[in-house]
PDB file of N, CA and C in Angstrom:
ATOM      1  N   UNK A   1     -57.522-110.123 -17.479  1.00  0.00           N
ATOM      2  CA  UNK A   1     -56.574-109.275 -16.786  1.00  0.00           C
ATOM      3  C   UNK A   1     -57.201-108.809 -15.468  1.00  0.00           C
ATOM      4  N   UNK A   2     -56.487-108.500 -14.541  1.00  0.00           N
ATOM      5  CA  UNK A   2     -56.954-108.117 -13.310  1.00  0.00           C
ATOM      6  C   UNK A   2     -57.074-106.887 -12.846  1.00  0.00           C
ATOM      7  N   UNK A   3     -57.514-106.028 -12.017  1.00  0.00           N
ATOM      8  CA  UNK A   3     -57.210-104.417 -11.803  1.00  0.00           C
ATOM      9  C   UNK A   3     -56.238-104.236 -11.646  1.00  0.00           C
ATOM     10  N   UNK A   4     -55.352-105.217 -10.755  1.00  0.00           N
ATOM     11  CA  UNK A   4     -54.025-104.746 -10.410  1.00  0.00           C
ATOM     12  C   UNK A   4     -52.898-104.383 -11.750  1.00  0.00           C
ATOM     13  N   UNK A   5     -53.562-105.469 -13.132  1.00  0.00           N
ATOM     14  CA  UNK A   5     -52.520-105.154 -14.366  1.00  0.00           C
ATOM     15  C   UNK A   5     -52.996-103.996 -14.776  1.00  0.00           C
ATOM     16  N   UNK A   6     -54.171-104.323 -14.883  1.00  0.00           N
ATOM     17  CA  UNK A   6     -54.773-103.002 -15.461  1.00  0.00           C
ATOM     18  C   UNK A   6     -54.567-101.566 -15.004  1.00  0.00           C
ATOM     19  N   UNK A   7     -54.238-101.367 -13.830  1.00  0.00           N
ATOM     20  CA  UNK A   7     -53.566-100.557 -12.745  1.00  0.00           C
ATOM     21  C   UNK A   7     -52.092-100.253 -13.365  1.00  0.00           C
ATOM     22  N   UNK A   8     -51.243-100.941 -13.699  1.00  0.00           N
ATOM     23  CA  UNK A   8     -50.256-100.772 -13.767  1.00  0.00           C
ATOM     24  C   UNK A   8     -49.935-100.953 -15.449  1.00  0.00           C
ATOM     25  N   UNK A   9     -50.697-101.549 -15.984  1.00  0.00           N
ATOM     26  CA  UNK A   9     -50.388-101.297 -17.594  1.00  0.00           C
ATOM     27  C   UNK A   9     -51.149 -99.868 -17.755  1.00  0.00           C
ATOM     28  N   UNK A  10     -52.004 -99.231 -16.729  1.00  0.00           N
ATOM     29  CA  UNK A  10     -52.073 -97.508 -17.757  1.00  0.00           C
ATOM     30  C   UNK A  10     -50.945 -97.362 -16.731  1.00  0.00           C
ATOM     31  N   UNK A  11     -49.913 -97.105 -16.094  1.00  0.00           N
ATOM     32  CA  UNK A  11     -48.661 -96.474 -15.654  1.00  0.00           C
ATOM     33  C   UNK A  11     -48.157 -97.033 -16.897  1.00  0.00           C
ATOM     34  N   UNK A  12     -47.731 -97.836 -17.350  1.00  0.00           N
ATOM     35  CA  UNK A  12     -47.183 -98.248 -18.832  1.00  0.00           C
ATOM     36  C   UNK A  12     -47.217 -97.378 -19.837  1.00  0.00           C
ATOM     37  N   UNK A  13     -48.636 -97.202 -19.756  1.00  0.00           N
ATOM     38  CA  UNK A  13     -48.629 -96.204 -21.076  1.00  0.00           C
ATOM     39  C   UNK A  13     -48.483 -95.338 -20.962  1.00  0.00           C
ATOM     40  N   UNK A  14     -48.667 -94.655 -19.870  1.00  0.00           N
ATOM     41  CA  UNK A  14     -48.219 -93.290 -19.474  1.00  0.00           C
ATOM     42  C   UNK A  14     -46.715 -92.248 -19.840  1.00  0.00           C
ATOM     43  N   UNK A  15     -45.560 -93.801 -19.208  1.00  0.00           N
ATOM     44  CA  UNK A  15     -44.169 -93.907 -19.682  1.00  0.00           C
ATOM     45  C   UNK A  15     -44.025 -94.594 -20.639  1.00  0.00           C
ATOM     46  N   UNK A  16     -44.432 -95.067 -21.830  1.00  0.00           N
ATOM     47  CA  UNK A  16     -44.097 -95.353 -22.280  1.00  0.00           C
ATOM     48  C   UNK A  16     -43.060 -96.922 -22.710  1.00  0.00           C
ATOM     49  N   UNK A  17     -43.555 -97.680 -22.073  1.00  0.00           N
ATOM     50  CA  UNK A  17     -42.770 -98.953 -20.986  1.00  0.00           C
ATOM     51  C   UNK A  17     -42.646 -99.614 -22.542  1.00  0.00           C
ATOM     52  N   UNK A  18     -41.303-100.582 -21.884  1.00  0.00           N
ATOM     53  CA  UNK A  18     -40.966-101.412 -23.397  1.00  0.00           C
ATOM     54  C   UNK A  18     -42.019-102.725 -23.029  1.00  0.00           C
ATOM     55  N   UNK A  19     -42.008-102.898 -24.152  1.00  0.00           N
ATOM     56  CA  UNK A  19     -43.070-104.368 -24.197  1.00  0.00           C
ATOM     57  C   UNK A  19     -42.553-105.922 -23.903  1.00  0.00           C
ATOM     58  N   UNK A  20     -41.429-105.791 -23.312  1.00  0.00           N
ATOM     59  CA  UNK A  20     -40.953-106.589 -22.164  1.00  0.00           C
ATOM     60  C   UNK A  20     -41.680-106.855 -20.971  1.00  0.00           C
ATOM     61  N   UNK A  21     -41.835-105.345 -20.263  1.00  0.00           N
ATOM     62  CA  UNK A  21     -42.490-104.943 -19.266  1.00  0.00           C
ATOM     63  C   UNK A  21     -43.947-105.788 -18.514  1.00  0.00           C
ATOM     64  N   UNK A  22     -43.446-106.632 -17.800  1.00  0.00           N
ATOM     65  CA  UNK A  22     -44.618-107.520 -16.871  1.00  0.00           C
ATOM     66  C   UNK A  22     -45.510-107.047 -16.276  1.00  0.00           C
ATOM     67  N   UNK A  23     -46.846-107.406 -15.986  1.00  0.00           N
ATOM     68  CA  UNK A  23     -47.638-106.208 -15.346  1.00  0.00           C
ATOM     69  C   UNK A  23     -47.680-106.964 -13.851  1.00  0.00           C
ATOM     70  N   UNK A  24     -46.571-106.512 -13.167  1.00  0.00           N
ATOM     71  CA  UNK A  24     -46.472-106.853 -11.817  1.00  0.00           C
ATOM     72  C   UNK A  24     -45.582-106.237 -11.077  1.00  0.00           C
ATOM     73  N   UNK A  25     -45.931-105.952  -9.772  1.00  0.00           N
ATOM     74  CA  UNK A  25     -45.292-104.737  -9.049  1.00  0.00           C
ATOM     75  C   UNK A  25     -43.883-104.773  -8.945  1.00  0.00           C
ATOM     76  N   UNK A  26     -43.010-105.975  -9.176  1.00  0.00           N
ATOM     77  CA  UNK A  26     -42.183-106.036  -9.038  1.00  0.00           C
ATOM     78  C   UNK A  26     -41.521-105.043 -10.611  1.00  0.00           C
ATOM     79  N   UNK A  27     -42.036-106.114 -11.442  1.00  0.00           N
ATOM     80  CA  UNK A  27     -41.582-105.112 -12.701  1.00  0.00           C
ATOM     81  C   UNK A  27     -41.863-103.339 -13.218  1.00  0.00           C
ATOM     82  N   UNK A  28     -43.238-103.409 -12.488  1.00  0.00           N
ATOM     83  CA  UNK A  28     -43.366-101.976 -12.475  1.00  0.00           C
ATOM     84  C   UNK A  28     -42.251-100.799 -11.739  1.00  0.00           C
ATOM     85  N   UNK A  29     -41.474-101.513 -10.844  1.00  0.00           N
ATOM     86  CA  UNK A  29     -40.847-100.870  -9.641  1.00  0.00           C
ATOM     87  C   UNK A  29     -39.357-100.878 -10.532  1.00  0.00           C
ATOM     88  N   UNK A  30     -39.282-102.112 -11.244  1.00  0.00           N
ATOM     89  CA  UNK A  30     -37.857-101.717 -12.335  1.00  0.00           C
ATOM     90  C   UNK A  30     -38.515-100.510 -13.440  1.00  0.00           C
ATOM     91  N   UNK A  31     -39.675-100.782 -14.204  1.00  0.00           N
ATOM     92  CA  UNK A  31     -39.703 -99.691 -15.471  1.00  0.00           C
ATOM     93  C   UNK A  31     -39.280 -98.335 -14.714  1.00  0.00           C
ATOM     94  N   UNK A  32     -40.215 -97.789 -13.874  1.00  0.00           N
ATOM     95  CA  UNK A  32     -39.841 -96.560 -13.162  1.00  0.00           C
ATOM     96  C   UNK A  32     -38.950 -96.724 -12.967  1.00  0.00           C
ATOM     97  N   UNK A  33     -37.840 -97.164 -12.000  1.00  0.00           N
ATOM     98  CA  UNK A  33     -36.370 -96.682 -12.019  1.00  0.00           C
ATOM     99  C   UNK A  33     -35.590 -96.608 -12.836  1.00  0.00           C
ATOM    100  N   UNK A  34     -35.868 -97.060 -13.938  1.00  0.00           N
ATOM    101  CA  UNK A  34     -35.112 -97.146 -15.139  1.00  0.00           C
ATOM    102  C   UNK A  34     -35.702 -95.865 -16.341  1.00  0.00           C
ATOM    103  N   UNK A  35     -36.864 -95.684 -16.942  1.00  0.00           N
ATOM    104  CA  UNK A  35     -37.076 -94.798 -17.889  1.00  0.00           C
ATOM    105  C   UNK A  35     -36.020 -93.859 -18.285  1.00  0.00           C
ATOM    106  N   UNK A  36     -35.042 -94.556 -19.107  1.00  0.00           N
ATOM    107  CA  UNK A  36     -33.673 -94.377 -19.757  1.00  0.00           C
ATOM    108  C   UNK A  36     -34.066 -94.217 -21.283  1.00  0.00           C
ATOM    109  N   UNK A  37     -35.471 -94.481 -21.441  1.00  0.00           N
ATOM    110  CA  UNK A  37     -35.740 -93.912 -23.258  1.00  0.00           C
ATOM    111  C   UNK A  37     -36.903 -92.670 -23.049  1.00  0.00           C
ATOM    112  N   UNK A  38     -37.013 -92.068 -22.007  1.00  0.00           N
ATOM    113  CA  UNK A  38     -37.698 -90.535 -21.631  1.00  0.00           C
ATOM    114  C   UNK A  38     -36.608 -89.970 -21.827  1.00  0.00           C
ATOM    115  N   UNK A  39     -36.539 -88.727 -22.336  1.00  0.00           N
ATOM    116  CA  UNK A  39     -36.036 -87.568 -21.929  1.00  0.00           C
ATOM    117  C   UNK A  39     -35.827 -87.160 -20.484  1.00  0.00           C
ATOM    118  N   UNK A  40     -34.688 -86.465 -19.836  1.00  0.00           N
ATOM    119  CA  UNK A  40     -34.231 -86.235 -18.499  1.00  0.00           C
ATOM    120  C   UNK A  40     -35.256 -85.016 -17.998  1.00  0.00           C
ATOM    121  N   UNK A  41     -35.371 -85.134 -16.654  1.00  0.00           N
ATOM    122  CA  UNK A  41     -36.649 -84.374 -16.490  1.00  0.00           C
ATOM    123  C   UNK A  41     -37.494 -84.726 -15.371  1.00  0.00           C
ATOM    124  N   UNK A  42     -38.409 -83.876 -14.924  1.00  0.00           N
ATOM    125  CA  UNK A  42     -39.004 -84.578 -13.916  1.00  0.00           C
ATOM    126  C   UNK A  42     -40.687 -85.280 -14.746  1.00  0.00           C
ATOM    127  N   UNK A  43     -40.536 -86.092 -13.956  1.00  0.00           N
ATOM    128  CA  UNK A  43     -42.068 -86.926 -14.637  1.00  0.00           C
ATOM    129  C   UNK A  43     -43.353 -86.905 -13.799  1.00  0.00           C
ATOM    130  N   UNK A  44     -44.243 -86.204 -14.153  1.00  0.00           N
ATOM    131  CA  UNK A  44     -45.437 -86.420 -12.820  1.00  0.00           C
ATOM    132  C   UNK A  44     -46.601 -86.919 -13.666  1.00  0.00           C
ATOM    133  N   UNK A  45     -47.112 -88.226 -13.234  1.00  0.00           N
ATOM    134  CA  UNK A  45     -48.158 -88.924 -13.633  1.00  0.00           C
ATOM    135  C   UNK A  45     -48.915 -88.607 -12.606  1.00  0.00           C
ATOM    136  N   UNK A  46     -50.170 -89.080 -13.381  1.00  0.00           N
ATOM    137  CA  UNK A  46     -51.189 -89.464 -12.392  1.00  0.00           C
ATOM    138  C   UNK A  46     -51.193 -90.856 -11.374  1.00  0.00           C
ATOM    139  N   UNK A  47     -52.045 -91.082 -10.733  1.00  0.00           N
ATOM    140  CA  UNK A  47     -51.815 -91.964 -10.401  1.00  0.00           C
ATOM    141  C   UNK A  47     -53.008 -92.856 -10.595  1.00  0.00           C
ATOM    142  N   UNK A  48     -53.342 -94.065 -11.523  1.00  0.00           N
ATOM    143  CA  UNK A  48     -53.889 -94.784 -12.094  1.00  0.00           C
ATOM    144  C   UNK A  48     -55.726 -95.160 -11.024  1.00  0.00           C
ATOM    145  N   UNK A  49     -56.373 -95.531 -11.746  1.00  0.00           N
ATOM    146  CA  UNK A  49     -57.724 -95.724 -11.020  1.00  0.00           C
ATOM    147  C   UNK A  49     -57.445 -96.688 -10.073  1.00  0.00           C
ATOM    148  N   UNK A  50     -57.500 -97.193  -8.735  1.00  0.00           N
ATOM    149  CA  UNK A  50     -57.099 -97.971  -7.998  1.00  0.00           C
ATOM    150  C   UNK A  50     -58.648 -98.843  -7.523  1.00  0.00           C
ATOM    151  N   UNK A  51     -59.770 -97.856  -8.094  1.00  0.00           N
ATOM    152  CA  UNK A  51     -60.467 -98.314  -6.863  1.00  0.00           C
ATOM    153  C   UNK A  51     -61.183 -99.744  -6.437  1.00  0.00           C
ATOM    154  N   UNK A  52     -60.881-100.637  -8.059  1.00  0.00           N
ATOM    155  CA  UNK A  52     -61.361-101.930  -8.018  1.00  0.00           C
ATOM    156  C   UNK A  52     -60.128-102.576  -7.109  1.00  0.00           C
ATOM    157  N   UNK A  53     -59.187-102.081  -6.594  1.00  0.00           N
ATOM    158  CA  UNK A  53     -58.119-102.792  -5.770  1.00  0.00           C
ATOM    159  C   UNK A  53     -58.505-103.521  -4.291  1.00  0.00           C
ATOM    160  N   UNK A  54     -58.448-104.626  -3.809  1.00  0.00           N
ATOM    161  CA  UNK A  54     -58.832-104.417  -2.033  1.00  0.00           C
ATOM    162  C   UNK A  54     -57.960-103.707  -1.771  1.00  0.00           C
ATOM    163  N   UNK A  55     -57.993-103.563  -0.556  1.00  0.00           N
ATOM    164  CA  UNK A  55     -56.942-102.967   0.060  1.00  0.00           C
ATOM    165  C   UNK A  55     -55.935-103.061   0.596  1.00  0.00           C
ATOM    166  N   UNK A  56     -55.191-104.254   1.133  1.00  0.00           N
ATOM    167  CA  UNK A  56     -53.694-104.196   0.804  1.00  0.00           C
ATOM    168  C   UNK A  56     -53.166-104.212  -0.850  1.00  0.00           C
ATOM    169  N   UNK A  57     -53.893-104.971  -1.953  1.00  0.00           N
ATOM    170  CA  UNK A  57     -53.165-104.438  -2.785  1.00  0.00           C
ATOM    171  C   UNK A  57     -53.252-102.922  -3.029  1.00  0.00           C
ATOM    172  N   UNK A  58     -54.264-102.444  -2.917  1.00  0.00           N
ATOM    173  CA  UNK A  58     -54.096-101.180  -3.179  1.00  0.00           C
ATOM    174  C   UNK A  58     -52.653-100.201  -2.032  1.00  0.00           C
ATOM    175  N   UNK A  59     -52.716-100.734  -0.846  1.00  0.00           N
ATOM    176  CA  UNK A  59     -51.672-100.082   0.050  1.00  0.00           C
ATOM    177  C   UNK A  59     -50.467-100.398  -0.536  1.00  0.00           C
ATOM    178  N   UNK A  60     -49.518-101.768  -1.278  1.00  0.00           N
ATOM    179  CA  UNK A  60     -49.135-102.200  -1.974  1.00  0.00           C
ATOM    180  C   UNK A  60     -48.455-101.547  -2.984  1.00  0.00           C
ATOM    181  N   UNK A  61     -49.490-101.290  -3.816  1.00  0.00           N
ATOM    182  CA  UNK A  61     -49.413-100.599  -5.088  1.00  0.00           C
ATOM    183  C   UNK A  61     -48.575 -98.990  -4.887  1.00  0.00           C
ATOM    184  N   UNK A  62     -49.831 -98.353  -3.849  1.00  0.00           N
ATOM    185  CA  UNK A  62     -49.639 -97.338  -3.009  1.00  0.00           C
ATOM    186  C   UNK A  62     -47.668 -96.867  -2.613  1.00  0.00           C
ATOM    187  N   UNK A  63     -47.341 -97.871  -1.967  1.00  0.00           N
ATOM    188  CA  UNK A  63     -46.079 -97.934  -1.392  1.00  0.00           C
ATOM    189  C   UNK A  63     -45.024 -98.185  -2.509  1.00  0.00           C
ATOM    190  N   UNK A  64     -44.950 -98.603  -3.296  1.00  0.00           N
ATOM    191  CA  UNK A  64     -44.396 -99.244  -4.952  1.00  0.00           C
ATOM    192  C   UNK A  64     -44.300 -97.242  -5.022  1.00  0.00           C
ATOM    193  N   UNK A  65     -45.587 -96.669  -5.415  1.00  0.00           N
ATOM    194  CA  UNK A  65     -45.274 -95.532  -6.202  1.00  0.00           C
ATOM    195  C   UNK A  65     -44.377 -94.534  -5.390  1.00  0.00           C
ATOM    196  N   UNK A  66     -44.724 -94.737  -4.282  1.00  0.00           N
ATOM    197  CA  UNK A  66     -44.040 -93.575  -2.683  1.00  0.00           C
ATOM    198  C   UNK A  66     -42.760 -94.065  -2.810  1.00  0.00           C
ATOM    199  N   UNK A  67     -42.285 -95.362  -3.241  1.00  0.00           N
ATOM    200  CA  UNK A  67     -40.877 -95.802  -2.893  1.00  0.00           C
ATOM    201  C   UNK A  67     -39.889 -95.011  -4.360  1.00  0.00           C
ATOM    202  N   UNK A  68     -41.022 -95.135  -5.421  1.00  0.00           N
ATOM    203  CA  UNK A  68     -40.217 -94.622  -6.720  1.00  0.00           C
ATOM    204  C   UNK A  68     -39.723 -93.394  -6.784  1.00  0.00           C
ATOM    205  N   UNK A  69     -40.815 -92.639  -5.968  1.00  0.00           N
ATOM    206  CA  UNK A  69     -40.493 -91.292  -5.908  1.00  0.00           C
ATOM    207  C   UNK A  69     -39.421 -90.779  -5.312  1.00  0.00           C
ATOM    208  N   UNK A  70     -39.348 -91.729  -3.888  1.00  0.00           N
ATOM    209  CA  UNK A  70     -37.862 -91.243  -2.975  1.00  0.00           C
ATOM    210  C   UNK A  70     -36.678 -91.843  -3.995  1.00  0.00           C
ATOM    211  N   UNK A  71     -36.905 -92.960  -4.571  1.00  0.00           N
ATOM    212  CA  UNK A  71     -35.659 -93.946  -5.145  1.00  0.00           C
ATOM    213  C   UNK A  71     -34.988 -92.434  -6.488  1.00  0.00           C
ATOM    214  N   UNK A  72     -36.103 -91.809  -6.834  1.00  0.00           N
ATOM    215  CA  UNK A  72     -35.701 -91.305  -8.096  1.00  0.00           C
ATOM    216  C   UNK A  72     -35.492 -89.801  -7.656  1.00  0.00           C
ATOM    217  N   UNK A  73     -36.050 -89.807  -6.458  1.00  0.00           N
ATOM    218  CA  UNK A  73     -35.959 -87.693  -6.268  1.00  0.00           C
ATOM    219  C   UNK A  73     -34.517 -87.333  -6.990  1.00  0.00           C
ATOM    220  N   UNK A  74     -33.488 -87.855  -6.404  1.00  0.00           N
ATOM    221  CA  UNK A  74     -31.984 -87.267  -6.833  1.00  0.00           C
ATOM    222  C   UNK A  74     -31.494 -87.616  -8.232  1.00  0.00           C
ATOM    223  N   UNK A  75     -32.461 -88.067  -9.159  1.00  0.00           N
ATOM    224  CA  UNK A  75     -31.668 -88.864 -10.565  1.00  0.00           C
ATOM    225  C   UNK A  75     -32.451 -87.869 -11.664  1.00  0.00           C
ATOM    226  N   UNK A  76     -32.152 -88.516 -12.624  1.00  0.00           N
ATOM    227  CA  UNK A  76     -32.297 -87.607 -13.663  1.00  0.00           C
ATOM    228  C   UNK A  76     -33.462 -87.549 -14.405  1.00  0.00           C
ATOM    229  N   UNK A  77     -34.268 -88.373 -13.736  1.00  0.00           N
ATOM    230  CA  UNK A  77     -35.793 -88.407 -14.330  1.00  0.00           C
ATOM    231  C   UNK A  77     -37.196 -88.841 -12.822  1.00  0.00           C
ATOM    232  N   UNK A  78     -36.541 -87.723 -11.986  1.00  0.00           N
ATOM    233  CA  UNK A  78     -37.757 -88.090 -10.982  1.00  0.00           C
ATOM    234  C   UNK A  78     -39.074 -88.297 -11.189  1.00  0.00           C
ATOM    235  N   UNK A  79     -39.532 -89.182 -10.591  1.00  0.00           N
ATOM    236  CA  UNK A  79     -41.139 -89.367 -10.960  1.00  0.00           C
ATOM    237  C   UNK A  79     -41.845 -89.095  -9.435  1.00  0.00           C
ATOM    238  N   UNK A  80     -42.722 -88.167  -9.933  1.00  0.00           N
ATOM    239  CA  UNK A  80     -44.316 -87.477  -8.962  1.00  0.00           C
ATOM    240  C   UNK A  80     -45.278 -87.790  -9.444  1.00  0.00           C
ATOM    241  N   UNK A  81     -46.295 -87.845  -8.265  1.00  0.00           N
ATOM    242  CA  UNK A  81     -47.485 -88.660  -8.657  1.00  0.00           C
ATOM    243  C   UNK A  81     -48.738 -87.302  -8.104  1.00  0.00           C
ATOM    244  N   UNK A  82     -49.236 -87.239  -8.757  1.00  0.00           N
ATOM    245  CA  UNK A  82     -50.806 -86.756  -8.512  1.00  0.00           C
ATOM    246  C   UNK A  82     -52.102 -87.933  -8.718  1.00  0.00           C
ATOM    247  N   UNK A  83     -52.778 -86.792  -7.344  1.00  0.00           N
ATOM    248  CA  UNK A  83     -53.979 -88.022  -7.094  1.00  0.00           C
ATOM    249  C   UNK A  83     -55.337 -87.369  -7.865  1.00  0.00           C
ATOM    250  N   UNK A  84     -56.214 -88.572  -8.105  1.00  0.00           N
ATOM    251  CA  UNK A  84     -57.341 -87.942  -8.515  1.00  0.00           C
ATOM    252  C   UNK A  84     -57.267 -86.945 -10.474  1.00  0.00           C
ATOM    253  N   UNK A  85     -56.518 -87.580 -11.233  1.00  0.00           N
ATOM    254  CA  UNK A  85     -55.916 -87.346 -12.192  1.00  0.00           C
ATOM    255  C   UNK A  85     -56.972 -88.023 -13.041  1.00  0.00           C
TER     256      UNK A  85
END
């Protein structure tokens, strides 16, 4: 497995992701908009160890979580991220 799954399978566990769930940014960017088996609410994770990432994936990754947050501010299960968690 790579950092980048590994990166994004602990966001998995965090929410709780169905085991469908691909460990790739694309799919990560559906689980978050979707978490329809959480309770309604706001959600603030951490935000996963990045640092084995280079750095566009890490900017990447980065932009994935910033986009979830605006995509979800107005819905019924916003997700916030804290750093250094």
């Amino acid at each position: 497995m790579t950092a980048k799954q590994d990166a994004i399978r602990a966001v998995y566990v965090q929410v709780g992701a169905p085991e469908w769930a691909a460990a790739n940014l694309d799919a990560l960017t559906d689980v978050l908009r979707d978490l329809s088996w959480l309770p309604e609410g706001p959600l603030t994770l951490p935000v996963p160890d990045l640092r084995e990432l280079d750095d566009d994936t890490r900017a990447h990754f980065l932009d994935v979580l910033w986009r979830i947050s605006l995509d979800t501010a107005a819905g019924p299960r916003p997700v916030r991220w804290t750093m250094g968690g």
